[in-house]
Protein backbone atom coordinates (compact mmCIF):
# COMPACT_ATOMS: atom_id res chain seq x y z
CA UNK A 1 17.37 13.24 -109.34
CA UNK A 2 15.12 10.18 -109.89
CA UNK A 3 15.99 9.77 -113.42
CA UNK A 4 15.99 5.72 -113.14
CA UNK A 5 12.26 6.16 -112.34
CA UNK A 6 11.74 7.08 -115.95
CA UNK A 7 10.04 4.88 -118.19
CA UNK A 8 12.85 6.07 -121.00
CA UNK A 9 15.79 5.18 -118.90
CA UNK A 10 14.32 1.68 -118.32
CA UNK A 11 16.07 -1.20 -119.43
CA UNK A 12 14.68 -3.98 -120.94
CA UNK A 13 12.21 -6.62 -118.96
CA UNK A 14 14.87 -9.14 -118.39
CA UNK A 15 17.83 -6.45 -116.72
CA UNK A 16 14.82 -5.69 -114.49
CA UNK A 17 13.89 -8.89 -113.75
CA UNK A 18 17.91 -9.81 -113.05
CA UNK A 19 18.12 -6.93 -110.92
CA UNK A 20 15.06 -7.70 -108.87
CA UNK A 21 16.30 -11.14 -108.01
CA UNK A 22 19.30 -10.14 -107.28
CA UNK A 23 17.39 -7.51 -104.46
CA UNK A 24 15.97 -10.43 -103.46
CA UNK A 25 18.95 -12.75 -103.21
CA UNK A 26 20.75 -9.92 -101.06
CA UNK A 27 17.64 -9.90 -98.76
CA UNK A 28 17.33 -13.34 -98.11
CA UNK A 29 20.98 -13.74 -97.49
CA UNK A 30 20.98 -10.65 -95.34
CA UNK A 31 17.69 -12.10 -93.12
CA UNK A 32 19.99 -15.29 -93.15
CA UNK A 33 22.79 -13.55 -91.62
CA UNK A 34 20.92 -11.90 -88.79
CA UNK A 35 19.03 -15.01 -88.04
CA UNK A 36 22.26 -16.95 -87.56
CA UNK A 37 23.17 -14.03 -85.39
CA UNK A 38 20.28 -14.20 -83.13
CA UNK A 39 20.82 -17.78 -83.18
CA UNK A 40 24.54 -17.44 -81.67
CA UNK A 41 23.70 -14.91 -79.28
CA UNK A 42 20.70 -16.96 -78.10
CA UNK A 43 22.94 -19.83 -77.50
CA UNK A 44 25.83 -17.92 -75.60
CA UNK A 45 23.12 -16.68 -73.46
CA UNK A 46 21.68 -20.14 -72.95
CA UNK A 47 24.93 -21.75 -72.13
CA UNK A 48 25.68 -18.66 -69.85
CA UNK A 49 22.25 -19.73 -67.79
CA UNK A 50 23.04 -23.27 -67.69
CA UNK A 51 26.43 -22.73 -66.19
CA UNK A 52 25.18 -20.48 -63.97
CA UNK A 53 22.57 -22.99 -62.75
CA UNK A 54 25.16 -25.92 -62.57
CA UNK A 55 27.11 -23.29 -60.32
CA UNK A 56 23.95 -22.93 -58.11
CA UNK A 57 23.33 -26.48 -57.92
CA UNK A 58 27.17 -27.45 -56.68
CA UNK A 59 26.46 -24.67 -54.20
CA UNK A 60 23.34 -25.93 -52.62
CA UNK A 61 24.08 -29.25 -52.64
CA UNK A 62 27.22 -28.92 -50.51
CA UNK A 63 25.62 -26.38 -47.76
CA UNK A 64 23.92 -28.16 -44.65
CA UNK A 65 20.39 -29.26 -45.36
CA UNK A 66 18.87 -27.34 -42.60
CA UNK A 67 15.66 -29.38 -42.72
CA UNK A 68 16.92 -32.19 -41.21
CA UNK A 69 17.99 -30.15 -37.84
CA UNK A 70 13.99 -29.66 -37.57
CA UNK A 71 12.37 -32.67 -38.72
CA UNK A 72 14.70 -34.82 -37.85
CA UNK A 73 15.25 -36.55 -41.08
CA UNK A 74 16.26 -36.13 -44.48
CA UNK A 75 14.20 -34.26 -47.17
């Protein structure tokens, strides 16, 4: 079952040390890939909140400052 864990079926020093950086080339391109990820989600979600702020800004700014009615001038 766990025959590669062997010290006979061990290949020499260098196919270890080729297969270790290769392990470690797939992780770092695999953290990459869900940073990048996170990074693209982060931004749709940012642009989402800024357009939905620009949308409540257009709104507010073109209902009656009710303010005025009470103080009788402009805030």
């Amino acid at each position: 079952m766990f025959e590669y864990l062997s010290p006979r079926s061990l290949a020499d020093p260098q196919d270890i040390l080729e297969y270790l950086e290769l392990h470690q080339a797939a992780q770092e391109f695999r953290l990459e890939l869900e940073h990048r990820a996170n990074l693209e989600a982060y931004c749709q979600w940012y642009y989402q909140v800024a357009a939905e702020n620009q949308r409540d800004l257009a709104n507010m700014r073109s209902e009656i400052n009710l303010l005025t009615l009470f103080n009788g001038r402009s805030v």
